[in-house]
N, C-alpha and C. Protein backbone atom coordinates (compact mmCIF):
# COMPACT_ATOMS: atom_id res chain seq x y z
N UNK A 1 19.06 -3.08 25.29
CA UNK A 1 19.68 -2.04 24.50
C UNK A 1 18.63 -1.46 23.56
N UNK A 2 18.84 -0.54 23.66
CA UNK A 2 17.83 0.51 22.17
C UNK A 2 18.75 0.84 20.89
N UNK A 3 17.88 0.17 19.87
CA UNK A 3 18.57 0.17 18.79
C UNK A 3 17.81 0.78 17.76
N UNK A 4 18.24 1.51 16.77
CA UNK A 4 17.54 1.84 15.59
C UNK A 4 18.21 1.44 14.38
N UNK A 5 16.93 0.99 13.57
CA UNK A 5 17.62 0.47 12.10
C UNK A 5 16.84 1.43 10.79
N UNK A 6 18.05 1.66 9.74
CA UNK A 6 17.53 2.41 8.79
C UNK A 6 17.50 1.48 7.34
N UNK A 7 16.19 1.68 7.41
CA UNK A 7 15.95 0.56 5.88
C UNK A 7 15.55 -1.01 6.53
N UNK A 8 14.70 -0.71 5.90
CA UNK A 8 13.37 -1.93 6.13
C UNK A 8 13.27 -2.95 4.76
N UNK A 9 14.61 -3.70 3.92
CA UNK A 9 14.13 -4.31 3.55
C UNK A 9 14.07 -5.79 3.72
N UNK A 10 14.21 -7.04 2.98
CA UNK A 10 14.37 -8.15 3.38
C UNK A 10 15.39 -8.77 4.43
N UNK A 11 16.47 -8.27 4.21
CA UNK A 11 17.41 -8.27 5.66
C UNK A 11 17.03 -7.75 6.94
N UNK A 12 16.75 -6.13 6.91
CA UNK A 12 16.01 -5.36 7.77
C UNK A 12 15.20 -6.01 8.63
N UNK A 13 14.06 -6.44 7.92
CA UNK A 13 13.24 -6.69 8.65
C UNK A 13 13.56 -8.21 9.42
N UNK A 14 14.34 -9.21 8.62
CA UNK A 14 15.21 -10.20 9.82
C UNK A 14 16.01 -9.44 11.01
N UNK A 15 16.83 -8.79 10.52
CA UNK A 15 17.48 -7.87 12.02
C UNK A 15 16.44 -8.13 12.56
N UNK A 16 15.60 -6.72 12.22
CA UNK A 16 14.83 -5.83 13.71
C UNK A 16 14.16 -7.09 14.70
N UNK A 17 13.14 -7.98 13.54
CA UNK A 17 12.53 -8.96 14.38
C UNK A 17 13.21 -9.78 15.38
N UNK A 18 14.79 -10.11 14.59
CA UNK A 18 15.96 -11.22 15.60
C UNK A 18 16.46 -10.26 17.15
N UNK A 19 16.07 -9.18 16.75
CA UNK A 19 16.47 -7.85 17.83
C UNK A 19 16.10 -7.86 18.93
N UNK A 20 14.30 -7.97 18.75
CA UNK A 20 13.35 -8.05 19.92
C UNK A 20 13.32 -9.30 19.92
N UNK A 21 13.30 -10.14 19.82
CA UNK A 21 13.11 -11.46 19.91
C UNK A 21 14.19 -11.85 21.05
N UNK A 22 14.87 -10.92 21.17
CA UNK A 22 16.37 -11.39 22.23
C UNK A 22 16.47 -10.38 23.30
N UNK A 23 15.55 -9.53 22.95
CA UNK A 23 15.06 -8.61 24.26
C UNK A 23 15.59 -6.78 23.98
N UNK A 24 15.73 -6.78 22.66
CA UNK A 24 16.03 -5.33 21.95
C UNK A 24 14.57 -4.53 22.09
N UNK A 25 15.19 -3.04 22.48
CA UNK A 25 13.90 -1.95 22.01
C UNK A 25 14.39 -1.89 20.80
N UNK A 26 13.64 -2.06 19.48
CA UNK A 26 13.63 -1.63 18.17
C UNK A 26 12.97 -0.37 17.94
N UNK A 27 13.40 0.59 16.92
CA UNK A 27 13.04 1.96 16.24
C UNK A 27 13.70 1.76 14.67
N UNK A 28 12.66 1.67 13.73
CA UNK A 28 13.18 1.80 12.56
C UNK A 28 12.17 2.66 11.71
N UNK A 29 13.02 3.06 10.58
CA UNK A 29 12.71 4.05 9.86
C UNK A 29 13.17 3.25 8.39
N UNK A 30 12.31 3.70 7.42
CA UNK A 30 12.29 3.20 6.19
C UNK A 30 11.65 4.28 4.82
N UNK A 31 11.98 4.67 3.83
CA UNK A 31 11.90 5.18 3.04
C UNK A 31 10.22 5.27 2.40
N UNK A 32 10.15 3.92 2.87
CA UNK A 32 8.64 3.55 2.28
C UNK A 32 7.67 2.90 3.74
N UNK A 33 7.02 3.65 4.09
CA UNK A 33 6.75 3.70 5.65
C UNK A 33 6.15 2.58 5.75
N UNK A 34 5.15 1.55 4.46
CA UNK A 34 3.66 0.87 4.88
C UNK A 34 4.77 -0.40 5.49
N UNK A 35 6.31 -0.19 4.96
CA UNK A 35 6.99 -1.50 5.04
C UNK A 35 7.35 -1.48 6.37
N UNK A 36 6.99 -0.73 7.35
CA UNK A 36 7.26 -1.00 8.77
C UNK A 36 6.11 -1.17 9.61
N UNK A 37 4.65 -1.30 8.39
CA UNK A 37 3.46 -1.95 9.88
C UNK A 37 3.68 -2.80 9.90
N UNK A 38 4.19 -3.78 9.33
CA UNK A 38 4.08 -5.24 9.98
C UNK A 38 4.87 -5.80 11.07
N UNK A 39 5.91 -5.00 11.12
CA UNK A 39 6.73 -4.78 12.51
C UNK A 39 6.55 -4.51 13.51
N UNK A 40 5.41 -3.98 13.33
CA UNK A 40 4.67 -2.84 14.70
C UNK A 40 3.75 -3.68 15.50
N UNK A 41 3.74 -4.87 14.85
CA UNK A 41 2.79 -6.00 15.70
C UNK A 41 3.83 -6.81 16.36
N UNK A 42 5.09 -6.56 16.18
CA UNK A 42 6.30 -7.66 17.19
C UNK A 42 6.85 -6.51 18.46
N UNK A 43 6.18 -4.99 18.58
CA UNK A 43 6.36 -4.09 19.08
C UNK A 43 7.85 -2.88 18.81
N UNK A 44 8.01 -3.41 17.79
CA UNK A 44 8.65 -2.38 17.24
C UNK A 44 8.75 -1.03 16.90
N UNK A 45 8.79 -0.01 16.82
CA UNK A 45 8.14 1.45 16.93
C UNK A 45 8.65 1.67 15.55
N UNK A 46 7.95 2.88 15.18
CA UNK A 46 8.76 3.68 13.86
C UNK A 46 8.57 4.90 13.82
N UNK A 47 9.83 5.32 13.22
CA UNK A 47 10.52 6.63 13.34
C UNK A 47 10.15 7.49 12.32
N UNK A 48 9.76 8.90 12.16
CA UNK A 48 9.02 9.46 11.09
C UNK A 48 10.54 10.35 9.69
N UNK A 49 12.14 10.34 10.37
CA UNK A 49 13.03 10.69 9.90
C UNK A 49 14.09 9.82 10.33
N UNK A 50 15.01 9.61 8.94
CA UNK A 50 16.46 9.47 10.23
C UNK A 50 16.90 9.45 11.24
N UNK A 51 16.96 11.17 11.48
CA UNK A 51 17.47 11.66 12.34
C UNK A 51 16.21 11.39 13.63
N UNK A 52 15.18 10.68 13.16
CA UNK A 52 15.00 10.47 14.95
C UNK A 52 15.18 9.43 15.41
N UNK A 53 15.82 8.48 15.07
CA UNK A 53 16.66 7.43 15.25
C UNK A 53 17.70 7.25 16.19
N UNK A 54 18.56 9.25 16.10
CA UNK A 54 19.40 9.23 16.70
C UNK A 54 19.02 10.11 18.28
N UNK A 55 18.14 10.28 18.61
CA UNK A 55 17.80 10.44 19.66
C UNK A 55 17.58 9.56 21.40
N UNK A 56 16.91 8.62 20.89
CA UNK A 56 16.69 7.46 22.43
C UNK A 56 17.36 6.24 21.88
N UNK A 57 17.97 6.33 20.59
CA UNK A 57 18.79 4.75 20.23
C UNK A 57 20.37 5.08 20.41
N UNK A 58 20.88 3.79 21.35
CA UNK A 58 22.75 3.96 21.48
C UNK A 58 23.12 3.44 20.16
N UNK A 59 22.41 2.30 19.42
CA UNK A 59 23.51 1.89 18.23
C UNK A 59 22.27 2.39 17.11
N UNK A 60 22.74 2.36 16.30
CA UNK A 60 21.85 2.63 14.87
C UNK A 60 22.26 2.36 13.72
N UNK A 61 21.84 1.45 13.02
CA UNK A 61 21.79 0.22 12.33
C UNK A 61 21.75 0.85 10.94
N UNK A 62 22.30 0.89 9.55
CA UNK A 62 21.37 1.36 8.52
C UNK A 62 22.25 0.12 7.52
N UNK A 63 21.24 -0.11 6.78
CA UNK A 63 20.96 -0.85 5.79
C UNK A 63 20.30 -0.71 4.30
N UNK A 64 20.79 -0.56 3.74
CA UNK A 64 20.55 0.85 2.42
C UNK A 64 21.07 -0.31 0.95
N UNK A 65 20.16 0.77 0.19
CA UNK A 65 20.57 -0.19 -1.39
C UNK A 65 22.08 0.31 -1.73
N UNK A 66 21.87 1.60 -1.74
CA UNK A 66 23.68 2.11 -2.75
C UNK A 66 23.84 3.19 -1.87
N UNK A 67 25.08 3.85 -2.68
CA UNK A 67 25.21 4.93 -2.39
C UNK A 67 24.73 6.36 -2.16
N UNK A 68 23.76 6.03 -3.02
CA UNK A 68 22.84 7.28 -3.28
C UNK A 68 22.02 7.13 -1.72
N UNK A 69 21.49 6.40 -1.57
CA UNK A 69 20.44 6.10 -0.29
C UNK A 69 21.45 6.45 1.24
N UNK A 70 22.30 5.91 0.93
CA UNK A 70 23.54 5.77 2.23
C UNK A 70 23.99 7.69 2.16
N UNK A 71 23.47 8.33 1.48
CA UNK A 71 24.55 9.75 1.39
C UNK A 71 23.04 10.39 1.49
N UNK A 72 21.60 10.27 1.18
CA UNK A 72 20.78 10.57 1.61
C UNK A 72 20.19 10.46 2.85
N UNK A 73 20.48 9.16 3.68
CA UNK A 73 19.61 9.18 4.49
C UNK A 73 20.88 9.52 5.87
N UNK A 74 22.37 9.69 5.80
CA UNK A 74 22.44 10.70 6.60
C UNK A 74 23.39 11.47 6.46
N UNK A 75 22.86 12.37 5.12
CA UNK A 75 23.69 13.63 5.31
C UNK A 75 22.33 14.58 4.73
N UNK A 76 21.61 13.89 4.08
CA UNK A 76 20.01 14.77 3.88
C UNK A 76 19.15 15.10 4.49
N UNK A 77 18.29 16.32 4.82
CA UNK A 77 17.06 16.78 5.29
C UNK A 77 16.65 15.63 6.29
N UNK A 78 17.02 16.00 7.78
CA UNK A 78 16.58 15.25 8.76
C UNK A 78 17.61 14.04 8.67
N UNK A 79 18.76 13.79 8.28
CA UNK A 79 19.07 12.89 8.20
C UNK A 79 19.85 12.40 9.23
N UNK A 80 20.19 11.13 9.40
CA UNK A 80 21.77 10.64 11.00
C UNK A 80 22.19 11.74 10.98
N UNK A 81 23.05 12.30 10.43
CA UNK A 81 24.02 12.93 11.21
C UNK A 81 23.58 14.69 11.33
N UNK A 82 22.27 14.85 11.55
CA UNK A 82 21.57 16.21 11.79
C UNK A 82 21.41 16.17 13.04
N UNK A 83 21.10 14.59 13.50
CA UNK A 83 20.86 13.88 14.82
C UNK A 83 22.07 14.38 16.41
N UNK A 84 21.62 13.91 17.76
CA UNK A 84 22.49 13.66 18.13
C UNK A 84 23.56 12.34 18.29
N UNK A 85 24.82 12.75 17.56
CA UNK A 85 25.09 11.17 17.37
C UNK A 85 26.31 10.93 18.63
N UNK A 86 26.48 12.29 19.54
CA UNK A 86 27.69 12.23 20.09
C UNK A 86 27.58 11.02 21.58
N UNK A 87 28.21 9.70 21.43
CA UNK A 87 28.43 7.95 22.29
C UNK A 87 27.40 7.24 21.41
N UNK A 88 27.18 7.44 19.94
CA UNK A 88 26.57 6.75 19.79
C UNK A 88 26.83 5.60 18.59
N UNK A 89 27.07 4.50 18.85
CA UNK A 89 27.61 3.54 17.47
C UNK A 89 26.98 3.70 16.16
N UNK A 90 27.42 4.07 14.95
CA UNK A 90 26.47 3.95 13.75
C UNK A 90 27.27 2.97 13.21
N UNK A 91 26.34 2.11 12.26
CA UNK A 91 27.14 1.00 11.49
C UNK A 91 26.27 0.84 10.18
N UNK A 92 26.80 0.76 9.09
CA UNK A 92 26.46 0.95 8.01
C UNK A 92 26.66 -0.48 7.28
């Protein structure tokens, strides 16, 4: 399965790694980009917006501090739902 996750922090980065580790394509995207090289060595890819998350991923994952972040990252500039999201699971 191809999955994308939004927000790379201490949880995050357990997902994505437990993801591929079980045979997931991972795509994540994070606010603060340097926090997704270290992912990129378990073959994880990263996404330069949101919204490209919602392109080659069926489920898409986001994981966010508050509200503010959760209403930015997809209803803002490039954000999920600019994406195509139509068969695609989002879970927040």
């Amino acid at each position: 399965m191809q999955i994308g996750l939004a927000g790379i922090g201490r949880m995050g980065v357990g997902i994505a790694a437990r993801l591929v580790e079980v045979g997931h394509q991972v795509t994540v995207w994070n606010r603060s980009a340097d926090k997704i090289k270290p992912l990129m060595s378990l073959g994880i890819k990263a996404a330069n917006a949101p919204m490209s998350l919602t392109s080659d991923n069926e489920v898409i994952i986001s994981i966010l501090t508050d509200a503010a972040a959760i209403e930015a990252v997809y209803s803002g500039n490039d954000g999920l739902l600019s994406g195509n999201i139509k068969g695609k699971l989002l879970s927040t």
